[in-house]
PDB file of N, CA and C in Angstrom:
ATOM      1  N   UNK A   1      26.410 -37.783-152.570  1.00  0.00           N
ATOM      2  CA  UNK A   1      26.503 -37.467-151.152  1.00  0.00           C
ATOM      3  C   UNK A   1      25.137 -36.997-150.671  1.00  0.00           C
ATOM      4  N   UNK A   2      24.167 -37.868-149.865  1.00  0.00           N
ATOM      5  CA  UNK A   2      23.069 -37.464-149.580  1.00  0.00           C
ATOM      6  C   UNK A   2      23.590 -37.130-147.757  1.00  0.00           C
ATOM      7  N   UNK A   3      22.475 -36.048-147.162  1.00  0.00           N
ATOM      8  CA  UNK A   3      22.318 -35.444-146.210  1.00  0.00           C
ATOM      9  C   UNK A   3      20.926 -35.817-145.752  1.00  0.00           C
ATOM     10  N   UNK A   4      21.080 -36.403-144.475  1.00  0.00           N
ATOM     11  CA  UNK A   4      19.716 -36.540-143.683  1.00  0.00           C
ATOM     12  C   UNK A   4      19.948 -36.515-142.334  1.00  0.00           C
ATOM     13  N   UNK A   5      19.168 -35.835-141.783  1.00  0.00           N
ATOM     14  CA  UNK A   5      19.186 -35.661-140.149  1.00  0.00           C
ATOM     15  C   UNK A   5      18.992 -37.406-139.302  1.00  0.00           C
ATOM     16  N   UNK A   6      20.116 -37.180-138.010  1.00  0.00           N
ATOM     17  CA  UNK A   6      19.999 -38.468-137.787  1.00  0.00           C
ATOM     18  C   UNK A   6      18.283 -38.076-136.816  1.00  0.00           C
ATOM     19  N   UNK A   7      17.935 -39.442-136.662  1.00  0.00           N
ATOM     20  CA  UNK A   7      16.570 -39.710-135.689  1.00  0.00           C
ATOM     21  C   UNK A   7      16.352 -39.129-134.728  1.00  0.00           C
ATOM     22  N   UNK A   8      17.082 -38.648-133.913  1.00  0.00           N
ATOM     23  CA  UNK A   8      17.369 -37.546-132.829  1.00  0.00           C
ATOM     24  C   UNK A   8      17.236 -36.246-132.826  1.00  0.00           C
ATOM     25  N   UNK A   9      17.520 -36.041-134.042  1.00  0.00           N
ATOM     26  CA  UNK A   9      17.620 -34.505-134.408  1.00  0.00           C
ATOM     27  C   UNK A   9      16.230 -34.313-135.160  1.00  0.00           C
ATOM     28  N   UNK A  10      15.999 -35.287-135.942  1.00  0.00           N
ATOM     29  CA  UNK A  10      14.860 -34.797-136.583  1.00  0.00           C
ATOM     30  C   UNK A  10      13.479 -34.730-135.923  1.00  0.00           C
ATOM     31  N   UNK A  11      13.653 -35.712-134.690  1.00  0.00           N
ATOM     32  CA  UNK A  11      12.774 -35.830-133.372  1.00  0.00           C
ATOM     33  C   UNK A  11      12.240 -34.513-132.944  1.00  0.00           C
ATOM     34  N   UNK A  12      13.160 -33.763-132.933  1.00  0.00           N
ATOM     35  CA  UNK A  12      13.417 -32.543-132.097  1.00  0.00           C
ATOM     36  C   UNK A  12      12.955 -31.449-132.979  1.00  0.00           C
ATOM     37  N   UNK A  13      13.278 -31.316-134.215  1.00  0.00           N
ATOM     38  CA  UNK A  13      12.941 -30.552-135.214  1.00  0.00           C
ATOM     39  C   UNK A  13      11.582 -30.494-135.505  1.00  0.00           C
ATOM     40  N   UNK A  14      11.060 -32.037-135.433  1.00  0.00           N
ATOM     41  CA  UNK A  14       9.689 -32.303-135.976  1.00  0.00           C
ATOM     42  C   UNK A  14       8.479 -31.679-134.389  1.00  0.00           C
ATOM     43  N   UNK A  15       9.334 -31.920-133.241  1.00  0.00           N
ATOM     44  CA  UNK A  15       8.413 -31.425-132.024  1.00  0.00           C
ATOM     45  C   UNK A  15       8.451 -30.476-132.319  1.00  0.00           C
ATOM     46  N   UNK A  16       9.606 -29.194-132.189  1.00  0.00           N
ATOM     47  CA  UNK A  16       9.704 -27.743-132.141  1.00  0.00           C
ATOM     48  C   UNK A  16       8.241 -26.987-133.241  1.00  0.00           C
ATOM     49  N   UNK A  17       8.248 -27.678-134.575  1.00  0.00           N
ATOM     50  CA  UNK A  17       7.447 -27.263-135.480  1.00  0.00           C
ATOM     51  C   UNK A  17       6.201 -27.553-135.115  1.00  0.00           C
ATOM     52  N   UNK A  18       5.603 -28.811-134.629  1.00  0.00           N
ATOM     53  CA  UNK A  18       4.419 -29.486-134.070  1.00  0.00           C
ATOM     54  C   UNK A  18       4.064 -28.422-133.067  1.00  0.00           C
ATOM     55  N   UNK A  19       5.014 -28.455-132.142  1.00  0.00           N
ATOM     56  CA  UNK A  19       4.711 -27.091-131.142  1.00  0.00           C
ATOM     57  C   UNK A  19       4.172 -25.520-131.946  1.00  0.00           C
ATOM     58  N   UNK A  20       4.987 -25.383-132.699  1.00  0.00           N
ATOM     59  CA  UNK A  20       4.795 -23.940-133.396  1.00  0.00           C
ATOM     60  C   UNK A  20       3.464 -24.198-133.983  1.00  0.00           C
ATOM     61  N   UNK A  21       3.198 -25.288-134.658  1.00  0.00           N
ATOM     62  CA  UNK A  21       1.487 -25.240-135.255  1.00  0.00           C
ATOM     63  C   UNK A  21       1.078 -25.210-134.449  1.00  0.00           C
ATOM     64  N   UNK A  22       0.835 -25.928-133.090  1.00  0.00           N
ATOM     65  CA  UNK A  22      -0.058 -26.065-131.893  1.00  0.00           C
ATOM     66  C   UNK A  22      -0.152 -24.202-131.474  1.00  0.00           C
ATOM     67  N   UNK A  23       1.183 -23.408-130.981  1.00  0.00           N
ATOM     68  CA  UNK A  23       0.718 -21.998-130.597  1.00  0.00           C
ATOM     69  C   UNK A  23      -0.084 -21.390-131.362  1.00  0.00           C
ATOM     70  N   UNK A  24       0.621 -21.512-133.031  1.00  0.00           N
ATOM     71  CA  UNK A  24      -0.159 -20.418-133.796  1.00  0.00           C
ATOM     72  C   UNK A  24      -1.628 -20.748-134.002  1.00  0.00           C
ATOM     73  N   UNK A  25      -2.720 -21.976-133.956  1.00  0.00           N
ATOM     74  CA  UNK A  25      -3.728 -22.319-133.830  1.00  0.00           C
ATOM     75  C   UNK A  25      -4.219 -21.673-132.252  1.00  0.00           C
ATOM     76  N   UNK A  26      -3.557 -21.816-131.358  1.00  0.00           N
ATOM     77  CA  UNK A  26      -3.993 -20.907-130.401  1.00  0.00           C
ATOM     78  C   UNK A  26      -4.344 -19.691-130.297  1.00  0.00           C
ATOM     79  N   UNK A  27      -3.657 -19.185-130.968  1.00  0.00           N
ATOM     80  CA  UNK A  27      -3.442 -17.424-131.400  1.00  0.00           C
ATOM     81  C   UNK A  27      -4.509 -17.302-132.140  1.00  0.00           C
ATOM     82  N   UNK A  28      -4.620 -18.088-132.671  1.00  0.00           N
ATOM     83  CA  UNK A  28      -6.058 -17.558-133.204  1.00  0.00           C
ATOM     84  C   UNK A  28      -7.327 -17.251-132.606  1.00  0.00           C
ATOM     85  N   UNK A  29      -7.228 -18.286-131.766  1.00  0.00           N
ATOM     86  CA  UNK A  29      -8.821 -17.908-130.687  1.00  0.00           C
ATOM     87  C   UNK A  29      -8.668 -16.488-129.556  1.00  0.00           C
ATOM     88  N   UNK A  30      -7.306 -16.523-130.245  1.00  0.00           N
ATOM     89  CA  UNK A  30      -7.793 -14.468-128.790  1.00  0.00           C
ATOM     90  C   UNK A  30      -7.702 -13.623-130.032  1.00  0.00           C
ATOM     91  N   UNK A  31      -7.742 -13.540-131.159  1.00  0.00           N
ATOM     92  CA  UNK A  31      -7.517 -12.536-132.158  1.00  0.00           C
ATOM     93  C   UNK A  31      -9.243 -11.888-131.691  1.00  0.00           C
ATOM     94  N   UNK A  32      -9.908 -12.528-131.754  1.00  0.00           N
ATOM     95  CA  UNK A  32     -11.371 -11.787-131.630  1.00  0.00           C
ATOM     96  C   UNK A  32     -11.764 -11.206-130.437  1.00  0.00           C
ATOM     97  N   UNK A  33     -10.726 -12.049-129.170  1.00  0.00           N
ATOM     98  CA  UNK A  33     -10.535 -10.866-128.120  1.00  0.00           C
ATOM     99  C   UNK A  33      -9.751  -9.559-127.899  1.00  0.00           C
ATOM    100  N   UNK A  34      -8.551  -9.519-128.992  1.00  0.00           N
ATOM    101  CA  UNK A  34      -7.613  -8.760-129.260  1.00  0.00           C
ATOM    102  C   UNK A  34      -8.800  -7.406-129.874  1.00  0.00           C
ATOM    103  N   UNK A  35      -9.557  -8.347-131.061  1.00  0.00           N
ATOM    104  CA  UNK A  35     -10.459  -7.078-131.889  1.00  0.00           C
ATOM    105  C   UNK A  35     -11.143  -6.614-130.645  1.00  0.00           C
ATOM    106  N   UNK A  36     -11.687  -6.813-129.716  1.00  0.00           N
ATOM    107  CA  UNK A  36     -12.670  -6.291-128.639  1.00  0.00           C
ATOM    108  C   UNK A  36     -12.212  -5.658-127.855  1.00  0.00           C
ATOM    109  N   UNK A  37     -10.689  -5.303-127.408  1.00  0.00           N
ATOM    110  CA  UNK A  37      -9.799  -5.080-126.480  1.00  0.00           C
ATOM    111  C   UNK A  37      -9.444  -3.927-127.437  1.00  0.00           C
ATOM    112  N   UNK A  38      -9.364  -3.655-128.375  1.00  0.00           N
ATOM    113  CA  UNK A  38      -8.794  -2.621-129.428  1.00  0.00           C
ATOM    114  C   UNK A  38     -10.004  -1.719-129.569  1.00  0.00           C
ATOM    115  N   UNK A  39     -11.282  -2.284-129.912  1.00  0.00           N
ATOM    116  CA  UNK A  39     -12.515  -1.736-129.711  1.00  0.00           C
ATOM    117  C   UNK A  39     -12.895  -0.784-128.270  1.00  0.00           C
ATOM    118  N   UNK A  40     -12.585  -1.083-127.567  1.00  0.00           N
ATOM    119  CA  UNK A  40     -12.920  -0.643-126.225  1.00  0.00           C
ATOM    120  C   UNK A  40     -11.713   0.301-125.727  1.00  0.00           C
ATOM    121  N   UNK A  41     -10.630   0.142-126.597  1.00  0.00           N
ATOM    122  CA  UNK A  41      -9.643   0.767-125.875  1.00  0.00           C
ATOM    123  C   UNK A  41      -9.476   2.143-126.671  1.00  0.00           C
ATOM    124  N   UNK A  42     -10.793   2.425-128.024  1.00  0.00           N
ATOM    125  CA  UNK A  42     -10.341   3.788-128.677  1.00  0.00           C
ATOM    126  C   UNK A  42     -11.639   4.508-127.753  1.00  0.00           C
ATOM    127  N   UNK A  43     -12.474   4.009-126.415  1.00  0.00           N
ATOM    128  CA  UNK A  43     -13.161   4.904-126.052  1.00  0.00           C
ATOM    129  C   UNK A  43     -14.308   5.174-127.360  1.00  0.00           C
ATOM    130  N   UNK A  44     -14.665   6.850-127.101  1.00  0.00           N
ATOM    131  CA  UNK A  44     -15.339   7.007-128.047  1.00  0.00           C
ATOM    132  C   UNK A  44     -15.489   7.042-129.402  1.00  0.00           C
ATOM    133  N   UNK A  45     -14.361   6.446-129.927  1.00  0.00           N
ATOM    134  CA  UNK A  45     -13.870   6.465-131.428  1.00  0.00           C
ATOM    135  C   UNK A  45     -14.290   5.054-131.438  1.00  0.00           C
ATOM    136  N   UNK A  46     -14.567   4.450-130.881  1.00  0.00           N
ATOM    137  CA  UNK A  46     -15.110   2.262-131.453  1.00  0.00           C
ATOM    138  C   UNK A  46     -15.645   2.221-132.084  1.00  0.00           C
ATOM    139  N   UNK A  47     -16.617   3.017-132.299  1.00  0.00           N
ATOM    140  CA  UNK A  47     -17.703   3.099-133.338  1.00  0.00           C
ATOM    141  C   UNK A  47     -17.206   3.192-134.596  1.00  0.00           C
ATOM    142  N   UNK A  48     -15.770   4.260-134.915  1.00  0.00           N
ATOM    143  CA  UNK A  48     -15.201   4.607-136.291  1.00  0.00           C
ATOM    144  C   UNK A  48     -14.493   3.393-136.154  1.00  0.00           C
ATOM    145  N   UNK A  49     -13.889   2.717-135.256  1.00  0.00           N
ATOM    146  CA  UNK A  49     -12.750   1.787-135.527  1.00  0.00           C
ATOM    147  C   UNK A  49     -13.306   0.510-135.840  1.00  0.00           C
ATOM    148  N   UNK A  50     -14.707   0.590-135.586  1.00  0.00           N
ATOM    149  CA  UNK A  50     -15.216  -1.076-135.771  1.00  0.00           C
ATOM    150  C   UNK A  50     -15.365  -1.413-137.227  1.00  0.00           C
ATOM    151  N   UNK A  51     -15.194  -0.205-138.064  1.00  0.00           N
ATOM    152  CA  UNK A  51     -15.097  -0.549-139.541  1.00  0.00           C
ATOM    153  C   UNK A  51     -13.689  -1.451-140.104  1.00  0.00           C
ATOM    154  N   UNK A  52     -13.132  -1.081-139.398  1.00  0.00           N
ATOM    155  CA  UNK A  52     -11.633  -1.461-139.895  1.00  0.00           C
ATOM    156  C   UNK A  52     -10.894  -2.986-138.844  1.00  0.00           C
ATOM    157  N   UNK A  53     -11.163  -2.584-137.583  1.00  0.00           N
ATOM    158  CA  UNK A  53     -10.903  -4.043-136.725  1.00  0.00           C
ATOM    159  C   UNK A  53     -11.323  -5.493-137.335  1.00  0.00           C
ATOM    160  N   UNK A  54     -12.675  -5.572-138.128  1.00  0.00           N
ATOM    161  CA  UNK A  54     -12.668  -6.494-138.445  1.00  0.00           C
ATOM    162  C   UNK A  54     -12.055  -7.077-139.674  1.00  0.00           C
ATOM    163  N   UNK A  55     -11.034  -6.392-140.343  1.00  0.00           N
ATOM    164  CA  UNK A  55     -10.249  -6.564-141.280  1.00  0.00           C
ATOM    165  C   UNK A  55      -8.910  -6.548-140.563  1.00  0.00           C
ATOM    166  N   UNK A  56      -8.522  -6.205-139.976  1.00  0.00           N
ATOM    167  CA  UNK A  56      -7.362  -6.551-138.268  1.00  0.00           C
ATOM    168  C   UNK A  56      -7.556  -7.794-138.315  1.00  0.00           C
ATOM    169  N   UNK A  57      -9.237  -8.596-137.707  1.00  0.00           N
ATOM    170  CA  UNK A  57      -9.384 -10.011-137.247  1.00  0.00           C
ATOM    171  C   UNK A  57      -9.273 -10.927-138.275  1.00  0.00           C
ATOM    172  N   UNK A  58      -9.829 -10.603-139.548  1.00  0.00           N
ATOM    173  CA  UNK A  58      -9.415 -11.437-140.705  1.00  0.00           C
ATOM    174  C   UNK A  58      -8.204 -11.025-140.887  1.00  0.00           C
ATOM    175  N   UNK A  59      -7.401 -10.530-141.240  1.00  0.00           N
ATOM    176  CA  UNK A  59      -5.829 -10.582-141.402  1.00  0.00           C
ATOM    177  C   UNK A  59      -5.299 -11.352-140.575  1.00  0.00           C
ATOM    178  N   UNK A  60      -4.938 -10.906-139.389  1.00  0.00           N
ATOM    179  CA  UNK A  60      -4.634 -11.769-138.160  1.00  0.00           C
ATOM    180  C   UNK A  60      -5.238 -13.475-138.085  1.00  0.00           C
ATOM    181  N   UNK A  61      -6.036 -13.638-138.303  1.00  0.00           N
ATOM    182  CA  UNK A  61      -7.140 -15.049-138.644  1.00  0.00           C
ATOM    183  C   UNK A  61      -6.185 -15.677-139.588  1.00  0.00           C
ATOM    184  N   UNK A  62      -6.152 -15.093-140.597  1.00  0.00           N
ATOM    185  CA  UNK A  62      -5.406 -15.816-141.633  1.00  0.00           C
ATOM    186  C   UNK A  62      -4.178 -16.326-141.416  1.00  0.00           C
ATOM    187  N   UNK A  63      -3.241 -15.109-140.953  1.00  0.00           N
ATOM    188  CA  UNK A  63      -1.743 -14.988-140.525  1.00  0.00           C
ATOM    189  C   UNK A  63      -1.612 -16.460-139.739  1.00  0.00           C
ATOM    190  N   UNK A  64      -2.747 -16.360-138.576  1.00  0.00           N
ATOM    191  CA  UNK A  64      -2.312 -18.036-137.773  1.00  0.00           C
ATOM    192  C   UNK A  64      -2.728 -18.913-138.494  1.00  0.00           C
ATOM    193  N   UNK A  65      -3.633 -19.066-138.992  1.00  0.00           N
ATOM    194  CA  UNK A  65      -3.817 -20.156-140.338  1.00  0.00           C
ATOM    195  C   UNK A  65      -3.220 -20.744-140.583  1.00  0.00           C
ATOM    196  N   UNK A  66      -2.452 -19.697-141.615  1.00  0.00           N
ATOM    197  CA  UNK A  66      -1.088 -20.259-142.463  1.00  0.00           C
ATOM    198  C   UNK A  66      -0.602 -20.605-141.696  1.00  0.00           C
ATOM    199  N   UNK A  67       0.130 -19.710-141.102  1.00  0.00           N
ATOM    200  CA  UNK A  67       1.163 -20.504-139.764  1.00  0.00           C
ATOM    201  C   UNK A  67       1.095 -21.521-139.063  1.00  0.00           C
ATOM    202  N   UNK A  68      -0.004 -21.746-138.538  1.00  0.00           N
ATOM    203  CA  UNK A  68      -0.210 -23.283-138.190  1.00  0.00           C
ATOM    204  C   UNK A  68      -0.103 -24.558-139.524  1.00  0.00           C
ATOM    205  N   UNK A  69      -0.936 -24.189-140.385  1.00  0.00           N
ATOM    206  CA  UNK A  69      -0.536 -25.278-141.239  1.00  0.00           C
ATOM    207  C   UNK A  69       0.297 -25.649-142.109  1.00  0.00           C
ATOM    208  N   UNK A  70       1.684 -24.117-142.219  1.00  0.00           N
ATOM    209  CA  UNK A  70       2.522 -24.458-142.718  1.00  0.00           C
ATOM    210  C   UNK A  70       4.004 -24.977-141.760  1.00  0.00           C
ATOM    211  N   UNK A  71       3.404 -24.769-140.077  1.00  0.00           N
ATOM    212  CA  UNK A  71       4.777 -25.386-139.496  1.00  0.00           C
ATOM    213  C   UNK A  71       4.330 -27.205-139.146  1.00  0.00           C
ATOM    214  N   UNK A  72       2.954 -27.638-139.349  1.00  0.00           N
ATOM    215  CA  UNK A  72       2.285 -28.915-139.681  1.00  0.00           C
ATOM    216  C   UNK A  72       2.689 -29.280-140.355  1.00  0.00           C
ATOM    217  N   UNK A  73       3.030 -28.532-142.124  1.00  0.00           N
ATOM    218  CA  UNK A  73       3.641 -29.472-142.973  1.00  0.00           C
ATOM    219  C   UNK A  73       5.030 -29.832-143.006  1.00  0.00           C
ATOM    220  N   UNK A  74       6.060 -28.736-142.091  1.00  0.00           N
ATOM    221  CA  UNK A  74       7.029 -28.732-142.271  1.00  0.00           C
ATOM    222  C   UNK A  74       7.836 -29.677-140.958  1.00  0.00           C
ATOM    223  N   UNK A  75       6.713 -29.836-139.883  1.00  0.00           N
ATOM    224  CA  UNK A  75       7.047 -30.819-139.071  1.00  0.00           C
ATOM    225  C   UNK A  75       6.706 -32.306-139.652  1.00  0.00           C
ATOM    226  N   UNK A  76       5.420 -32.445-140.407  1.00  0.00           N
ATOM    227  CA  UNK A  76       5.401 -33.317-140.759  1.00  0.00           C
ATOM    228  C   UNK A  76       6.158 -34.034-142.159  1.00  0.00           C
ATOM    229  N   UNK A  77       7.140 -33.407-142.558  1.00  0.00           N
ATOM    230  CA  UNK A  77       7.767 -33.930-143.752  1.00  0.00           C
ATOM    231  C   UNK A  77       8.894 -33.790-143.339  1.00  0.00           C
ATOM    232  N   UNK A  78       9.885 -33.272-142.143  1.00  0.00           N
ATOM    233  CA  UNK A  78      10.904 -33.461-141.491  1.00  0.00           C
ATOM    234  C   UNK A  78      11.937 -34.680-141.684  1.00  0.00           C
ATOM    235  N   UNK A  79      12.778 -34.440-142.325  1.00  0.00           N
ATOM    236  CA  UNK A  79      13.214 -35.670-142.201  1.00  0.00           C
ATOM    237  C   UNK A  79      12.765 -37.263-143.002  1.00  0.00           C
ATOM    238  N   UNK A  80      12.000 -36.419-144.054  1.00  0.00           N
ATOM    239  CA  UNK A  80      11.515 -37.416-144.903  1.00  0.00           C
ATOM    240  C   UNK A  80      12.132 -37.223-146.275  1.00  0.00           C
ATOM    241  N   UNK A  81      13.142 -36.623-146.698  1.00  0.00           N
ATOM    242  CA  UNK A  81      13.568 -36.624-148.338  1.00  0.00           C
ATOM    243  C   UNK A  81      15.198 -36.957-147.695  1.00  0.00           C
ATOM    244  N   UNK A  82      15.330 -37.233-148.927  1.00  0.00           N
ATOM    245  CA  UNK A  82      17.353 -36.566-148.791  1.00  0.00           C
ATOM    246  C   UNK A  82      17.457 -35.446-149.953  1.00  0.00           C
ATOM    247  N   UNK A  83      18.681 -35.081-149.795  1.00  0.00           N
ATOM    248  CA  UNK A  83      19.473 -33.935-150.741  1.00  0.00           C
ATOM    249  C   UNK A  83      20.648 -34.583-150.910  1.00  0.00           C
ATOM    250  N   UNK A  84      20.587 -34.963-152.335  1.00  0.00           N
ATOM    251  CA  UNK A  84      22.118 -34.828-153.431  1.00  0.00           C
ATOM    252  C   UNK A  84      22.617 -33.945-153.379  1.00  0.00           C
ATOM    253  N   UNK A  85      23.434 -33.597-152.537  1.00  0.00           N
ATOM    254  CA  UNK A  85      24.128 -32.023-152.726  1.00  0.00           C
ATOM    255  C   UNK A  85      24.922 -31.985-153.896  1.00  0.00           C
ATOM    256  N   UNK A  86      25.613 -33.368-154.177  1.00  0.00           N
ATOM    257  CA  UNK A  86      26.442 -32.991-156.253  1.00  0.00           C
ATOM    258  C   UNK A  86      25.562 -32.860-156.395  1.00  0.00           C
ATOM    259  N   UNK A  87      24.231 -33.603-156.595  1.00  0.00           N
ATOM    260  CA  UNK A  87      23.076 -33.668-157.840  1.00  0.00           C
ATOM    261  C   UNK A  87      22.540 -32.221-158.014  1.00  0.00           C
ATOM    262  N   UNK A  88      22.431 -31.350-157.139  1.00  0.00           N
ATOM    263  CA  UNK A  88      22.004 -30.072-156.930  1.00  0.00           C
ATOM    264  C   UNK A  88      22.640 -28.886-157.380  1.00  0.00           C
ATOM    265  N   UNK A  89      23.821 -29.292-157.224  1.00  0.00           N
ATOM    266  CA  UNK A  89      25.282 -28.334-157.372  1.00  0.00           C
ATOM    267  C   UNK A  89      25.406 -27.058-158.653  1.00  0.00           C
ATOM    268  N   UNK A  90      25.284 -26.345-158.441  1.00  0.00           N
ATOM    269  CA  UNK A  90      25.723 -25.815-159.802  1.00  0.00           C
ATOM    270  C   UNK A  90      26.803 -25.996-160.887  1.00  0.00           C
ATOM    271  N   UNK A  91      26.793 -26.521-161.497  1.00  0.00           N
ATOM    272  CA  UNK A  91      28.005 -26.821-162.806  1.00  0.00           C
ATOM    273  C   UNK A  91      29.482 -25.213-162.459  1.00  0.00           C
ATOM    274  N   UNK A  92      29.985 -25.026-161.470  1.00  0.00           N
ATOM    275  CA  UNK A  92      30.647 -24.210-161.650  1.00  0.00           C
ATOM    276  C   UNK A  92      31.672 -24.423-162.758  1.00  0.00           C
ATOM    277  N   UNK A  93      32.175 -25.637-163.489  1.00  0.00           N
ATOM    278  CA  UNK A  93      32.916 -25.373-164.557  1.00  0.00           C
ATOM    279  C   UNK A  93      32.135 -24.552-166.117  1.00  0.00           C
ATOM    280  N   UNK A  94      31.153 -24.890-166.035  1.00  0.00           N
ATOM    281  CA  UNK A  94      30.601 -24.201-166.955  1.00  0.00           C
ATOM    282  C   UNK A  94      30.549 -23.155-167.227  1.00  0.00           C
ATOM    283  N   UNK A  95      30.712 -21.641-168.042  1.00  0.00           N
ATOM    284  CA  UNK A  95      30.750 -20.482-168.495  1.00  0.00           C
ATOM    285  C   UNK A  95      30.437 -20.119-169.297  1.00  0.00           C
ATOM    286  N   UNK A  96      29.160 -18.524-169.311  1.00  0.00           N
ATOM    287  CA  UNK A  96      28.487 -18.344-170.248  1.00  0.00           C
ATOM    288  C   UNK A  96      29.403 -17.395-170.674  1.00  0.00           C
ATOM    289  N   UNK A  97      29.776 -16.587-171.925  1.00  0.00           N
ATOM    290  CA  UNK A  97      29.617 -15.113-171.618  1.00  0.00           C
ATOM    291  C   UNK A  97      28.989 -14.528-171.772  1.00  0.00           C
ATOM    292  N   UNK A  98      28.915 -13.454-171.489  1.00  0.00           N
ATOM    293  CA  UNK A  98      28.042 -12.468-171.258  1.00  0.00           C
ATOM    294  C   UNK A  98      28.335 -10.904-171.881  1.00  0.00           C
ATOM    295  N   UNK A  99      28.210 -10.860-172.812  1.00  0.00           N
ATOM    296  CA  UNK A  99      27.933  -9.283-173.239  1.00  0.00           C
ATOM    297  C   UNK A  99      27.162  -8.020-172.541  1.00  0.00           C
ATOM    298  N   UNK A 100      27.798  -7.282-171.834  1.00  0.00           N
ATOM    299  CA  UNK A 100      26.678  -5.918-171.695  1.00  0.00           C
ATOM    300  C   UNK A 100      26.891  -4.965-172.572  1.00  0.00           C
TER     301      UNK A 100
END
């Protein structure tokens, strides 16, 4: 018994994700306005905070990264395998025992 999304659905699945890579690649280009906006907003403390914001912008940097290129892969392989759900199944007749 294989399972696959009909053409319609996977249409839709594969945009939604395409979309989600497209925002999170966006998000990335204000992270360095976000760091400057965080900078300016401790007043006279920017100076102590500029040690640490830029480990904010690389974290954050990364975070959309991934995110973009892992909803890329997942739009782009949408609808491209099947699943054996027997083939997968766990043997529920089978039984170990188990001693504690």
């Amino acid at each position: 018994m294989a399972i696959t999304m009909s053409p319609e659905v996977a249409a839709q699945v594969e945009d939604r994700f395409d979309n989600l890579s497209q925002d999170f690649y966006n998000l990335s280009d204000l992270i360095s306005t976000a760091r400057t906006t965080v900078e300016s907003g401790c007043g006279d403390f920017a100076a102590d905070m500029q040690a640490y914001t830029a480990t904010f912008e690389s974290g954050w940097t990364q975070t959309f990264d991934i995110g973009s290129e892992s909803a890329g892969l997942i739009a782009g392989n949408t609808n491209q395998l099947q699943v054996d759900l027997e083939a997968v199944d766990r043997d529920a007749s089978h039984t170990t025992p188990i001693t504690l």
